[in-house]
Protein backbone atom coordinates (compact mmCIF):
# COMPACT_ATOMS: atom_id res chain seq x y z
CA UNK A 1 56.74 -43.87 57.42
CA UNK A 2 59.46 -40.89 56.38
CA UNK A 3 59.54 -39.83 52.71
CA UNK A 4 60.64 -42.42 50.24
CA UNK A 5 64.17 -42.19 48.80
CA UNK A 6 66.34 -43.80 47.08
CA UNK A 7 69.68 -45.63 48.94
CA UNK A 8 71.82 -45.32 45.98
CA UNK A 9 71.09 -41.05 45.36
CA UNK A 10 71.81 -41.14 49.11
CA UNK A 11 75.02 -42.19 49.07
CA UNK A 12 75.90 -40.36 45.54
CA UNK A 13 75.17 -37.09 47.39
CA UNK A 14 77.31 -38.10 50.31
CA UNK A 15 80.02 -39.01 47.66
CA UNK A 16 79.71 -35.89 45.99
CA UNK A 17 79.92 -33.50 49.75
CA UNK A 18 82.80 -36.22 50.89
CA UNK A 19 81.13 -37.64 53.71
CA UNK A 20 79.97 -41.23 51.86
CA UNK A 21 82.80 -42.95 54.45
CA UNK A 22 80.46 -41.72 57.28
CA UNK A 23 77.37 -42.46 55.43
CA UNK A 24 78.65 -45.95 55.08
CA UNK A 25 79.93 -46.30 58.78
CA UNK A 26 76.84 -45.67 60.18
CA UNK A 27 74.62 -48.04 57.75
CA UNK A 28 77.26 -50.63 58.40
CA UNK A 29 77.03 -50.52 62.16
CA UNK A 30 72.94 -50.15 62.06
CA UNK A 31 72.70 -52.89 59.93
CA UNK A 32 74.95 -54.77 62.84
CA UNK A 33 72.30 -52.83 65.92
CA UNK A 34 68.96 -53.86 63.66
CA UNK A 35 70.13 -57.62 62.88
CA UNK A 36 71.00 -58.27 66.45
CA UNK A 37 67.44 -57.60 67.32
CA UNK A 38 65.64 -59.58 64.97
CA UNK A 39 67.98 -62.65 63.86
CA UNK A 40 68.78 -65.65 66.24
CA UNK A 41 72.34 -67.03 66.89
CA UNK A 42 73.59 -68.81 64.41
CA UNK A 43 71.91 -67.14 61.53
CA UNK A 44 74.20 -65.01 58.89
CA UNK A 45 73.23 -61.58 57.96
CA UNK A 46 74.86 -59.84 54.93
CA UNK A 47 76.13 -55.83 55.71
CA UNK A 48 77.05 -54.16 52.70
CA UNK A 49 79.96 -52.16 52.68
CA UNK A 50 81.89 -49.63 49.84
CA UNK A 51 86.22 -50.44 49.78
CA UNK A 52 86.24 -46.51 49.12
CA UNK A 53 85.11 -45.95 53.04
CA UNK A 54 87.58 -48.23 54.42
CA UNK A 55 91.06 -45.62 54.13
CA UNK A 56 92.57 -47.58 56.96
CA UNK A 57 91.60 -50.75 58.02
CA UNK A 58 92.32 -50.87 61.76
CA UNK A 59 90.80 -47.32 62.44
CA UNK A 60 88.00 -47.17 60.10
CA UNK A 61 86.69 -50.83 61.29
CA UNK A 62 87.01 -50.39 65.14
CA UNK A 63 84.08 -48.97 65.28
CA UNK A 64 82.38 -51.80 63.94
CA UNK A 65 84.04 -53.82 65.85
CA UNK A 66 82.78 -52.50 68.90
CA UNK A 67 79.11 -52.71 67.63
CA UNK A 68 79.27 -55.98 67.01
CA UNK A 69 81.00 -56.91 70.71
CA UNK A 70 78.55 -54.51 72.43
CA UNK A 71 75.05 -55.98 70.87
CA UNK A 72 76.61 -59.43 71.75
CA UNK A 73 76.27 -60.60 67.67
CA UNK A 74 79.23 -63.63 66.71
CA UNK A 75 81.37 -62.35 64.63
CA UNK A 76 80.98 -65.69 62.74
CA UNK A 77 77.42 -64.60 62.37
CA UNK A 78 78.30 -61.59 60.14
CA UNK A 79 79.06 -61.33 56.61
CA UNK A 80 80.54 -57.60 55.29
CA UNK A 81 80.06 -57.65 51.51
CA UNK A 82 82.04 -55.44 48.97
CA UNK A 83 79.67 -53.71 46.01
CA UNK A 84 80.24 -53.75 43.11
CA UNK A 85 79.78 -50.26 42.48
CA UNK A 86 83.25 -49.68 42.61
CA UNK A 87 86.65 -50.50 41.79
CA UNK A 88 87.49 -53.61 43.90
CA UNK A 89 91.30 -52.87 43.43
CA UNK A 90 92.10 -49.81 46.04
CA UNK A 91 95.24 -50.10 48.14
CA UNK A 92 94.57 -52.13 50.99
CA UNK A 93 91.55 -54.00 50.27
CA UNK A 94 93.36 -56.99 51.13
CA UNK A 95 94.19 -55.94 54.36
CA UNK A 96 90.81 -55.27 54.86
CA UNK A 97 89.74 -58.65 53.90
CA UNK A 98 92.09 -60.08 56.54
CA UNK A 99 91.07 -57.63 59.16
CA UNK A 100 87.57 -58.81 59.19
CA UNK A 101 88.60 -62.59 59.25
CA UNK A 102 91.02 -62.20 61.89
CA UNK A 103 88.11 -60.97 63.82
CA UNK A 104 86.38 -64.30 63.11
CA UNK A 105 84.05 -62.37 60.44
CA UNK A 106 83.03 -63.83 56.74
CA UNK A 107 83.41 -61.76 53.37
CA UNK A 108 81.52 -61.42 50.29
CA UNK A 109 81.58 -59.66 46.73
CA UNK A 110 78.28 -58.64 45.38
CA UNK A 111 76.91 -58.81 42.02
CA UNK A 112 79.43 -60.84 40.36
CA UNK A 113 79.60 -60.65 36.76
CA UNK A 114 78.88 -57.23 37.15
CA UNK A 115 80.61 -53.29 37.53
CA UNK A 116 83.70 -53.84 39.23
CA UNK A 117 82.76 -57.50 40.35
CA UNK A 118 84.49 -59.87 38.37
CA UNK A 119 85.37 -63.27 37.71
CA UNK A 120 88.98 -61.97 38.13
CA UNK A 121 88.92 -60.12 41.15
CA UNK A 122 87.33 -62.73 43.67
CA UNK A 123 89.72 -64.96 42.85
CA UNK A 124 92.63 -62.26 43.99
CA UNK A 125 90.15 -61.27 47.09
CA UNK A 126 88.80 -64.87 48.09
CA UNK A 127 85.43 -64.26 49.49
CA UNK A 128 83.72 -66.62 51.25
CA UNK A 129 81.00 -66.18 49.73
CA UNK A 130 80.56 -65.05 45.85
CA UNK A 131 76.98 -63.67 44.95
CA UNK A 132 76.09 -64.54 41.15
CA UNK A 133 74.60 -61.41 39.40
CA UNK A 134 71.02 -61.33 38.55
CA UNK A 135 71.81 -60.88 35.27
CA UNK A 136 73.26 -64.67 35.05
CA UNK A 137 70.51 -65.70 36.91
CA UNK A 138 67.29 -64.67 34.77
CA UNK A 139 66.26 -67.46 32.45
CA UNK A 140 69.44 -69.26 32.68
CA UNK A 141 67.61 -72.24 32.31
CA UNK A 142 67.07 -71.68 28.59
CA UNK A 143 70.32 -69.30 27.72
CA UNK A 144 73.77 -71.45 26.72
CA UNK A 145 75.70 -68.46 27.72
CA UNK A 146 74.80 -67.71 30.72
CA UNK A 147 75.35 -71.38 31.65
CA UNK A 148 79.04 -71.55 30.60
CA UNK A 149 79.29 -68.18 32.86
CA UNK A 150 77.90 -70.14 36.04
CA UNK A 151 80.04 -73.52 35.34
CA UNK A 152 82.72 -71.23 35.40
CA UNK A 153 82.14 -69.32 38.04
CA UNK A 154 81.11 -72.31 40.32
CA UNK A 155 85.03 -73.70 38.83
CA UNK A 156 86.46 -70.62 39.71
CA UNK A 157 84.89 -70.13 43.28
CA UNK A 158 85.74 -73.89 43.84
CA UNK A 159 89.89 -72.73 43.89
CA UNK A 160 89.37 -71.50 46.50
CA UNK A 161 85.93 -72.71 48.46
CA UNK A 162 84.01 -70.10 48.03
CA UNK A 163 80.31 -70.41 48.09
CA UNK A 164 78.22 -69.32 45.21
CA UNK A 165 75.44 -67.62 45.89
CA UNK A 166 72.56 -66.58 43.32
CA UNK A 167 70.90 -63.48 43.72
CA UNK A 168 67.91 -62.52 41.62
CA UNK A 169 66.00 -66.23 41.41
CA UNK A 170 62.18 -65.34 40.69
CA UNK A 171 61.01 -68.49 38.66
CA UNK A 172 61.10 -72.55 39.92
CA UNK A 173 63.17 -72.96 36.69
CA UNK A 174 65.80 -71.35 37.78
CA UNK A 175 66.56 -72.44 41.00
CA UNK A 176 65.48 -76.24 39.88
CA UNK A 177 68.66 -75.37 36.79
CA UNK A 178 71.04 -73.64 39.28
CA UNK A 179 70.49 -76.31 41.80
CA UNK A 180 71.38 -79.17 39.37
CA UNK A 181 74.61 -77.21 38.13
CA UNK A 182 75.85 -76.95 42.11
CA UNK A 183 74.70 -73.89 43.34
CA UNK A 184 74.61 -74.35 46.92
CA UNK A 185 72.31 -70.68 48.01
CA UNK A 186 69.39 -68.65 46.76
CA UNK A 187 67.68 -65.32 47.19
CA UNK A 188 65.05 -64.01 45.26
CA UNK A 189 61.48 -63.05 45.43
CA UNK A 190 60.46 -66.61 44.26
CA UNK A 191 61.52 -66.85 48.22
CA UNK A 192 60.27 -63.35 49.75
CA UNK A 193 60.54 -59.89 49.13
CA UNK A 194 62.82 -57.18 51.19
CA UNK A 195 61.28 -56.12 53.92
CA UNK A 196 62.25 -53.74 57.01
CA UNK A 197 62.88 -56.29 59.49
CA UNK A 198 63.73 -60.31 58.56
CA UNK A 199 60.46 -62.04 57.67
CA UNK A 200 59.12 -64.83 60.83
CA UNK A 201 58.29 -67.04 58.16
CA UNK A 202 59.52 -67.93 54.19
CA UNK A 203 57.33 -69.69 51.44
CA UNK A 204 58.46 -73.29 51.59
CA UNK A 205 59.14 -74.51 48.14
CA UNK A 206 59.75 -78.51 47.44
CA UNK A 207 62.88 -80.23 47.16
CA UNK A 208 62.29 -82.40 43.83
């Protein structure tokens, strides 16, 4: 209902004044206050954060910590994703990493396959989750490249039991390809669009 803008100018401004790690604090822990009110138990949501914001892991993370104890959300519930936007390499992004699972939380890398967000660097991070690129996704079905990337991505992940996730998936050709090759999750808007708040209800799409 505000003027539109764009979430990526945002948080190049806030780069650009030095204030993106409190820019990125307080999206990470309203992501944590909005999810709690609109996502059941036992459901995952995905909070984005940048490795850039994180200068030391037990002070900069308390905080969301303590969001996530006082809106009652399982830790096992939540899912902090690195971007890919930027170097995935910064001193101590490990010890972030093992922060988060000590706390019982699960970790991502977005975009893989693209920026910073390579086949490399998840398997020196781990995630538990590794989200495929759209740009692997898209017509993979008829593109012999882009299949040898996801076979070896899906080997790569397997090292270490990750789960591959494909972002991007808007035709039935797709997903049918990506599920045969082992690609256990999906997003896409052949499934939904964004939206504000989580959607009460998804377009149901046949198993065969």
């Amino acid at each position: 209902e505000q003027a539109p803008f764009r979430p990526a100018e945002l948080f190049e401004k806030a780069r650009h004044i030095g204030l993106h790690s409190f820019l990125d604090r307080e999206a990470r822990h309203l992501a944590i206050r909005l999810s709690s009110s609109h996502l059941p138990q036992g459901m995952k949501r995905f909070v984005n954060f940048l490795p850039s914001s994180l200068y030391c892991a037990d002070t900069c993370l308390q905080g969301t910590f303590e969001a996530i104890r006082e809106t009652g959300t399982d830790p096992g519930d939540v899912v902090f994703e690195v971007v890919e936007t930027e170097p995935l390499h910064p001193p101590g992004l490990e010890d972030v990493f093992e922060r988060y699972r000590r706390e019982g939380i699960r970790m991502a890398v977005d975009d893989v396959g693209s920026g910073y967000a390579t086949v490399d660097s998840i398997e020196r991070l781990q995630p538990d989750y590794v989200k495929m690129d759209r740009r692997w996704v898209s017509f993979c079905d008829q593109d012999a490249a882009k299949q040898r990337h996801i076979a070896e991505l899906l080997e790569r992940a397997s090292r270490f039991h990750g789960v591959v996730l494909a972002e991007g998936v808007e035709r039935e050709q797709e997903w049918a390809y990506l599920r045969k090759a082992g690609v256990p999750l999906f997003q896409g808007y052949l499934f939904g669009k964004a939206s504000p708040v989580p959607a009460t209800e998804w377009r149901a799409l046949s198993g065969k």
